[in-house]
Protein backbone atom coordinates (compact mmCIF):
# COMPACT_ATOMS: atom_id res chain seq x y z
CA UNK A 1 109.24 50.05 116.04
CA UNK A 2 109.55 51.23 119.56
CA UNK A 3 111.04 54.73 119.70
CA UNK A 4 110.81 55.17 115.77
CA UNK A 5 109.87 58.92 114.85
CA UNK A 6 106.64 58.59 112.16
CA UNK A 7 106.61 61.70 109.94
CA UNK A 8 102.56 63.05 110.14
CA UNK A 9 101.61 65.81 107.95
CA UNK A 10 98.49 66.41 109.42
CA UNK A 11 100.48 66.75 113.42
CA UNK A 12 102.78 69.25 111.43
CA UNK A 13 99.75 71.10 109.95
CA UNK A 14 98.07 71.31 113.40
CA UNK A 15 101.59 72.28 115.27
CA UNK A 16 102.01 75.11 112.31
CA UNK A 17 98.20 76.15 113.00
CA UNK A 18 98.87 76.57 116.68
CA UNK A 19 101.29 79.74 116.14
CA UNK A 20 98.57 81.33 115.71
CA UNK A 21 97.75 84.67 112.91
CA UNK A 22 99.67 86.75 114.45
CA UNK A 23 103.21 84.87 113.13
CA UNK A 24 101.08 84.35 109.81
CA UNK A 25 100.79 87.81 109.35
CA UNK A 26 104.83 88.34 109.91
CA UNK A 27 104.78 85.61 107.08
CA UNK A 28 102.70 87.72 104.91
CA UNK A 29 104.43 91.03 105.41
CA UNK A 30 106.98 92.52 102.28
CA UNK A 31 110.42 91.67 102.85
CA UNK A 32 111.55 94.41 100.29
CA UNK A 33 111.15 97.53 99.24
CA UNK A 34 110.55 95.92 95.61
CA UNK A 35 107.59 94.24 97.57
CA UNK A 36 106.46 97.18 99.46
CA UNK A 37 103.11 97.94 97.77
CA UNK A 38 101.98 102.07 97.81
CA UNK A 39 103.40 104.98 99.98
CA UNK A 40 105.55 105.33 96.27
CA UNK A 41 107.13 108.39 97.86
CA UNK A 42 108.52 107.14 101.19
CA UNK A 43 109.91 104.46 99.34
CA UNK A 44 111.83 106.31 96.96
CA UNK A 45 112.87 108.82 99.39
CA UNK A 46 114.01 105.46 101.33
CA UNK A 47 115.48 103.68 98.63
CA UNK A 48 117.92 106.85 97.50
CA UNK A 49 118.65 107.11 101.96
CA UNK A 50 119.67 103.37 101.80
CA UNK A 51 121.61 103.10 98.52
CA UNK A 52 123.54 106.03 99.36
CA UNK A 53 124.36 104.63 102.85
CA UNK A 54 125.44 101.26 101.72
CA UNK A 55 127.61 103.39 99.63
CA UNK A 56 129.39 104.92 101.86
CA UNK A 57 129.48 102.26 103.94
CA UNK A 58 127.49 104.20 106.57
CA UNK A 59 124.64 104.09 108.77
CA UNK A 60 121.49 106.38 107.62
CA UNK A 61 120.28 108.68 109.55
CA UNK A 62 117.46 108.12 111.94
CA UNK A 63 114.50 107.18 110.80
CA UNK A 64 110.79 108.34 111.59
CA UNK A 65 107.83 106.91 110.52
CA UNK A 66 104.06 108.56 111.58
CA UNK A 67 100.63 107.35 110.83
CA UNK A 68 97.28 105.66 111.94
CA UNK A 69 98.06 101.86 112.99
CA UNK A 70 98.00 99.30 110.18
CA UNK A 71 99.79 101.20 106.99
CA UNK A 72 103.01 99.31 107.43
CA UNK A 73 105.68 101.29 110.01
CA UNK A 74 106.86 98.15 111.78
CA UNK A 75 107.19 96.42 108.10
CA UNK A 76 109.24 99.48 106.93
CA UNK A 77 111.32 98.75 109.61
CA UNK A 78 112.33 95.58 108.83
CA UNK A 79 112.99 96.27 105.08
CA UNK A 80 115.22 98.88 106.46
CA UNK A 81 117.35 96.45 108.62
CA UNK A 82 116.95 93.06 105.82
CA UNK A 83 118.37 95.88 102.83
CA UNK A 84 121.48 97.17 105.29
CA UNK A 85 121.99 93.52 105.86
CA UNK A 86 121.91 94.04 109.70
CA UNK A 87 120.42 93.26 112.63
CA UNK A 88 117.12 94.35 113.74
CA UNK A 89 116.89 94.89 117.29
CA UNK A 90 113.32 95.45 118.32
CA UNK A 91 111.65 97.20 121.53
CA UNK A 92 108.46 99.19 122.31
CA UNK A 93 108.18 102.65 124.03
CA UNK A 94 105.97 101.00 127.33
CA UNK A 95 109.49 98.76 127.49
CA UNK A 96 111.25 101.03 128.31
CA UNK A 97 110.43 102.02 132.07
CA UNK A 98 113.83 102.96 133.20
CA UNK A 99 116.94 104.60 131.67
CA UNK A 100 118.75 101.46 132.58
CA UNK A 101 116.45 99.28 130.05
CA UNK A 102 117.17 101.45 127.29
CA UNK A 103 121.43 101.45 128.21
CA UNK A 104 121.32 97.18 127.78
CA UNK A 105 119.95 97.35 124.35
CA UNK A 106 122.18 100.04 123.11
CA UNK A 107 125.53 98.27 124.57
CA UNK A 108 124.65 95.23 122.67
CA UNK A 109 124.13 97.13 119.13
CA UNK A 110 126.52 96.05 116.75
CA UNK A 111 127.97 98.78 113.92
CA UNK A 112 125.22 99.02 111.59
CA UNK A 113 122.19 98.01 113.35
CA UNK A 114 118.64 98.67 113.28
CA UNK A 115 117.21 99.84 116.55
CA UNK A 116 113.41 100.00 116.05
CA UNK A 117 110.89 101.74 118.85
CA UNK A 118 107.44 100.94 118.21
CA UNK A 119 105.05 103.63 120.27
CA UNK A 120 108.09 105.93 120.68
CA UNK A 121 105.71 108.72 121.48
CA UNK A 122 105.27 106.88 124.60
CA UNK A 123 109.27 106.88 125.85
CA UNK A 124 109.23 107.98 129.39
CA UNK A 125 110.43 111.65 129.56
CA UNK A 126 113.76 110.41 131.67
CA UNK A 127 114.50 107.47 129.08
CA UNK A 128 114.73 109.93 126.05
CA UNK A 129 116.58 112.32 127.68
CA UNK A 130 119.29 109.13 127.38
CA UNK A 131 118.51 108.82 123.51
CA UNK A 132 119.02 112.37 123.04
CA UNK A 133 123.15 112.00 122.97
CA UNK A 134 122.70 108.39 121.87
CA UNK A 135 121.27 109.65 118.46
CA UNK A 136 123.07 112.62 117.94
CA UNK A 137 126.97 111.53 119.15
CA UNK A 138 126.53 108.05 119.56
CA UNK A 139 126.95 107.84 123.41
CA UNK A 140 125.51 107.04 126.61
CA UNK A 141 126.42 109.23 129.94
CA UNK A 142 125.86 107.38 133.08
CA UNK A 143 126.18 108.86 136.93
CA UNK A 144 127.30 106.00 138.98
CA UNK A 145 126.70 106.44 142.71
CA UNK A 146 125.17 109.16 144.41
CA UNK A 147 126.24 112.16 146.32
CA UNK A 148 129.90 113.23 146.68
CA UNK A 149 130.54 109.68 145.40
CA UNK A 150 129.09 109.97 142.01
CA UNK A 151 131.22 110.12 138.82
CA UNK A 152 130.26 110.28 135.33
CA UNK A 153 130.86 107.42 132.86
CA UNK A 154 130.60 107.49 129.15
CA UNK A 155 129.54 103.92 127.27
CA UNK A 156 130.66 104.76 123.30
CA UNK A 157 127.81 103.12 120.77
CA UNK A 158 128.67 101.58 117.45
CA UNK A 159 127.24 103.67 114.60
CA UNK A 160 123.63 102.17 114.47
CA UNK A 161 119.98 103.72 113.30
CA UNK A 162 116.93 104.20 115.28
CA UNK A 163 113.68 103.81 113.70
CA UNK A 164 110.42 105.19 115.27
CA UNK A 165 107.07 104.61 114.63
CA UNK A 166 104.19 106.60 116.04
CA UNK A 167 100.88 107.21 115.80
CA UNK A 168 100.92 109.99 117.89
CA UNK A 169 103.82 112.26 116.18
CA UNK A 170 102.34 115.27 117.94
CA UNK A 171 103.53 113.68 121.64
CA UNK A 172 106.86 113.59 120.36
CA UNK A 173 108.87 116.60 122.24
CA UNK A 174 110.46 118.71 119.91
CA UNK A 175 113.92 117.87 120.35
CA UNK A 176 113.42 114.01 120.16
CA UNK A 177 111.55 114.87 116.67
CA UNK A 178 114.30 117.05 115.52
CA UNK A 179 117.14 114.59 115.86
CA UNK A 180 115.65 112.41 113.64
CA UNK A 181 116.97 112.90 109.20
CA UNK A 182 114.13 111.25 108.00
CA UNK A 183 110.25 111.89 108.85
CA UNK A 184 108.01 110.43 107.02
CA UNK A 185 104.13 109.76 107.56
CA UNK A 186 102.12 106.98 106.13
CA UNK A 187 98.70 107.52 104.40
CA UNK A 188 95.85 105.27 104.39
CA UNK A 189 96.04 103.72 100.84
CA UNK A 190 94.16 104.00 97.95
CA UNK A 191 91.84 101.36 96.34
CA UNK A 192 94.06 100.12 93.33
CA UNK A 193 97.10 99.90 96.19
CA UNK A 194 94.64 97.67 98.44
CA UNK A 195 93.83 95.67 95.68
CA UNK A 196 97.41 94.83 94.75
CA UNK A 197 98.00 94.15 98.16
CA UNK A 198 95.18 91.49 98.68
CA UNK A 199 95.94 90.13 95.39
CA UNK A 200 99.45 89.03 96.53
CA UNK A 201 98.22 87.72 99.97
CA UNK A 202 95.84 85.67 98.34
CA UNK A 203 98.62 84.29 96.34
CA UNK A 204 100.30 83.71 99.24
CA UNK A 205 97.68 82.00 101.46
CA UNK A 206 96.65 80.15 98.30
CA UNK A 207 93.61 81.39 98.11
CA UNK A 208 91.96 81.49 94.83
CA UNK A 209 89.78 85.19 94.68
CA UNK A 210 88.39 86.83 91.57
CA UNK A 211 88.92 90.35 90.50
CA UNK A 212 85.32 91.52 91.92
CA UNK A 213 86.32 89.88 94.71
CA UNK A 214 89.44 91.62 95.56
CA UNK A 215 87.84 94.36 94.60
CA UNK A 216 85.14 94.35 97.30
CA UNK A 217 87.74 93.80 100.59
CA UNK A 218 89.67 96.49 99.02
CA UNK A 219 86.96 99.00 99.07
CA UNK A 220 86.04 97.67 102.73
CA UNK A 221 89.27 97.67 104.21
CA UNK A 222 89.83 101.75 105.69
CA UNK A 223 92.58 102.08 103.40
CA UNK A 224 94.79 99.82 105.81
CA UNK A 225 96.51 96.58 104.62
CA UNK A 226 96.59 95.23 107.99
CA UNK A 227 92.50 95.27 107.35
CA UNK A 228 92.31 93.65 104.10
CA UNK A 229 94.75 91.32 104.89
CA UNK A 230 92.43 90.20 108.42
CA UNK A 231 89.21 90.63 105.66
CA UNK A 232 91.16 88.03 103.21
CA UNK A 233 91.60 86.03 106.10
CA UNK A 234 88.01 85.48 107.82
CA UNK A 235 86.72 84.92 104.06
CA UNK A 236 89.19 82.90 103.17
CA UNK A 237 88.36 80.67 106.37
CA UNK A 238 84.48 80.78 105.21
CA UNK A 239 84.94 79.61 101.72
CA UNK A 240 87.04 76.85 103.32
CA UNK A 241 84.33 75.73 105.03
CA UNK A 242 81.66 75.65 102.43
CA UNK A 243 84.20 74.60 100.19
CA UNK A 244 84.24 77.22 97.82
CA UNK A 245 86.64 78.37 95.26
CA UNK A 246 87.19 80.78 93.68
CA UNK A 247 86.22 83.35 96.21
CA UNK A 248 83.23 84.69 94.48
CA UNK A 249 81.61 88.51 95.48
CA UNK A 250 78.30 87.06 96.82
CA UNK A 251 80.66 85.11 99.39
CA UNK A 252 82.89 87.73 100.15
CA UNK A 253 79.86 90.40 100.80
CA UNK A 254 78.05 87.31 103.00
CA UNK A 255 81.65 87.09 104.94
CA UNK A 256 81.77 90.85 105.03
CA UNK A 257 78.36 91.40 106.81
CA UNK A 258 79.17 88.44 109.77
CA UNK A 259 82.09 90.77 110.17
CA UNK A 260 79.51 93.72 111.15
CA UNK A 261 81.45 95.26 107.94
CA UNK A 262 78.11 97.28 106.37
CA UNK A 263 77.73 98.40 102.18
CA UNK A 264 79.74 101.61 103.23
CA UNK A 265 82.59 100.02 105.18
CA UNK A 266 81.20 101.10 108.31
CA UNK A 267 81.72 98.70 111.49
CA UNK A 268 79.65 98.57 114.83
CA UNK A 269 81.15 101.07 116.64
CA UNK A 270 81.13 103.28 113.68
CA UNK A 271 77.78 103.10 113.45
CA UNK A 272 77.39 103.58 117.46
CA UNK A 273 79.56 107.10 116.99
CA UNK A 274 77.05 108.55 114.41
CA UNK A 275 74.01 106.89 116.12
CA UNK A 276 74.96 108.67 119.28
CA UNK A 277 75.28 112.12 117.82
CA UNK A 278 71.93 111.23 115.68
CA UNK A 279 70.43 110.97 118.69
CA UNK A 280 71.62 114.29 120.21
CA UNK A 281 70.57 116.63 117.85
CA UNK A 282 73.84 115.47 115.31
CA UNK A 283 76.08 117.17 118.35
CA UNK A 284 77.92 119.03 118.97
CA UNK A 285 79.42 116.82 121.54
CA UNK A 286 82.50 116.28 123.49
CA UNK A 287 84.99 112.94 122.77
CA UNK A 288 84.44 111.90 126.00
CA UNK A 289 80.74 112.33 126.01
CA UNK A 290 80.70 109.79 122.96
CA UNK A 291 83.13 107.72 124.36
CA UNK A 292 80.81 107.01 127.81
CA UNK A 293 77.90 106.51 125.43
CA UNK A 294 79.39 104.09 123.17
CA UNK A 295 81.53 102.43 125.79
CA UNK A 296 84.83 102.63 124.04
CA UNK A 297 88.16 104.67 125.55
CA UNK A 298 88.71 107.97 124.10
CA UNK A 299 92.40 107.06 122.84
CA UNK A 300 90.49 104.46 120.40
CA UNK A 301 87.95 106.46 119.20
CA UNK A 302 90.39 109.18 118.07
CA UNK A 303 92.74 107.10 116.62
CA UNK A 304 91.04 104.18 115.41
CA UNK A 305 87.30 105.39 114.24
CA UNK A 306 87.56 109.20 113.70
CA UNK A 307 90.36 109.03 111.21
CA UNK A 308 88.07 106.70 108.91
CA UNK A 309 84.52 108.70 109.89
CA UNK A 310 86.31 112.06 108.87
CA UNK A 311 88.08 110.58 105.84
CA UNK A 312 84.60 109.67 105.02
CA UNK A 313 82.63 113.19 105.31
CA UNK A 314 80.32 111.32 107.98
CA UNK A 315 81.56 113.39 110.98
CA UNK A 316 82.92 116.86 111.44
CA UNK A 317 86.06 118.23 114.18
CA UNK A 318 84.88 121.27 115.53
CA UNK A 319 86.22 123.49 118.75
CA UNK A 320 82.77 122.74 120.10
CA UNK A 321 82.95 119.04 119.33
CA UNK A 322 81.99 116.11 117.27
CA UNK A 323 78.84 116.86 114.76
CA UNK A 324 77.48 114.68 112.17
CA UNK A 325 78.18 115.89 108.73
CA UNK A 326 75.12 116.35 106.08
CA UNK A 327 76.74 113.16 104.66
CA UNK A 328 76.19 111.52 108.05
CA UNK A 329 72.25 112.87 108.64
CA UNK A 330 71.77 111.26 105.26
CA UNK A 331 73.41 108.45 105.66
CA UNK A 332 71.33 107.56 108.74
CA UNK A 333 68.14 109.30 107.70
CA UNK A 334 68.20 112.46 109.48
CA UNK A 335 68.42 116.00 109.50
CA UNK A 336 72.21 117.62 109.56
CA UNK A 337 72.56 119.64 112.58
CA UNK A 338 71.23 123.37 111.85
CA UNK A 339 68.79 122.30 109.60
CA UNK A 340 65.24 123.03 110.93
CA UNK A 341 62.79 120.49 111.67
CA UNK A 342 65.37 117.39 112.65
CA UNK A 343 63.84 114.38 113.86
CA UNK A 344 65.10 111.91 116.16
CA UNK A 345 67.03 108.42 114.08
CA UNK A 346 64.34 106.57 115.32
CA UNK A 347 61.10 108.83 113.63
């Protein structure tokens, strides 16, 4: 009939498709502390914080979380706002270009809210300056005007808590840092976490994946979940197509290397990093030297690749510069620096 809606499952299935991963990973993410998987001590430190708040029928203090991207700061965040049963009212540090941006989303807080800054290191100086009585006595002072015309006006905020989340605690000024009660820094997680972790998003995607399986993306995945979680994903979407299930090891290893993702977890650009120093005599060479060579920014390569490198023993942090570890040389068949005799990667 003319005008009649038909129901189509497969129109649905393409319309849900089209949000695309990055809602699906939202999906995915643990709505609970019960859910969170590892970092057992922030939890429990937040657990106590939140039960004792609820309590009193207060708002916690403010709340900072630290750590390379991927370990699950913006998650914490919104277990902290879904077990106050309140309002999460989310922003970003870039955002925030004016005082004035920062003043409309504090005036709309309601008593007991969740105000979460992702990138807070990155707060323009004059902006925190405004947070700075916001967080500590729950106002905002505002010059109206200009010259022998300005007066001073004080907005009052309902009791709320900020949460911050930074990968760069040591750009945080010391009296922003200080007027936050709880600091805590994230750790990239071991194995048997990872595995737990991909376990349960294979549940949830409905993927069928065996133990060696698991096993394997674990191991692979930097000790982030936001890794094995985009790991699970890309096999997942392989086995799919050769129609494959359970998700055996000799398909997750053959999904792992069209991912670049090598036997010791190493991707390109890892493999660029210690190439280049290789091919320097193993360094000692500046970040920025490195980062011309391998075509990357510097920002990435300290915060994205070096943490995992070092983590690894494959590079070394010196005043001088970057050098490749012994673990490194071996690794790609040379001599460590300092050792007589090196040869060049390609020998």
């Amino acid at each position: 009939m003319e005008g009649e809606h038909i129901f189509d499952p497969e129109a649905l299935e393409a319309s849900q498709e089209e949000q695309g991963e990055g809602n699906l990973e939202v999906n995915l993410r643990p709505t609970s502390l019960g859910e969170f998987v590892g970092q057992r001590r922030v939890v429990e430190d937040l657990q106590i914080t939140l039960t004792a708040a609820r309590q009193r029928g207060e708002a916690p203090d403010h709340v900072l979380f630290s750590g390379p991207p991927g370990l699950g700061k913006t998650s914490l965040a919104r277990i902290v706002a879904t077990e106050l049963s309140t309002r999460l009212i989310s922003t970003s540090g870039p955002a925030l270009e004016k005082p004035r941006d920062l003043v409309g989303l504090l005036t709309q807080l309601e008593a007991g809210d969740v105000f979460f800054i992702d990138e807070v290191h990155r707060v323009p100086k004059a902006v925190e300056e405004y947070l700075y009585t916001a967080m500590e006595d729950g106002q905002v002072d505002l010059t109206l005007d200009s010259g022998p015309h300005a007066r001073m006006v004080t907005l009052r905020l309902e009791p709320f808590t900020l949460v911050g989340a930074t990968t760069r605690e040591g750009l945080l000024t010391a009296p922003f840092r200080a007027r936050f009660g709880l600091l805590h820094r994230l750790d990239p997680y071991p194995v048997e976490d990872l595995v737990t972790i991909v376990e349960r998003l294979a549940g949830l995607l409905g993927v069928e994946l065996t133990s060696t399986s698991a096993q394997l993306l674990a191991e692979r995945s930097r000790g982030t979940p936001r890794i094995v979680g985009r790991l699970l994903r890309r096999t997942r979407d392989l086995a799919q197509v050769r129609g494959t299930s359970p998700v055996d090891e000799s398909l997750t290893r053959e999904s792992l290397t069209r991912l670049g993702i090598d036997e010791n977890g190493l991707e390109e650009m890892d493999r660029r990093i210690l190439r280049c120093l290789a091919e320097n005599g193993g360094g000692p060479l500046a970040l920025k030297t490195i980062a011309a060579v391998v075509s990357e920014s510097e920002d990435t390569l300290e915060d994205v690749y070096e943490p995992h490198l070092l983590r690894s023993g494959l590079l070394r942090k010196t005043p001088r510069g970057r050098m490749l570890s012994p673990a490194g040389a071996q690794l790609l068949g040379v001599r460590a620096p300092g050792e007589d005799g090196s040869r060049s990667l390609f020998d």
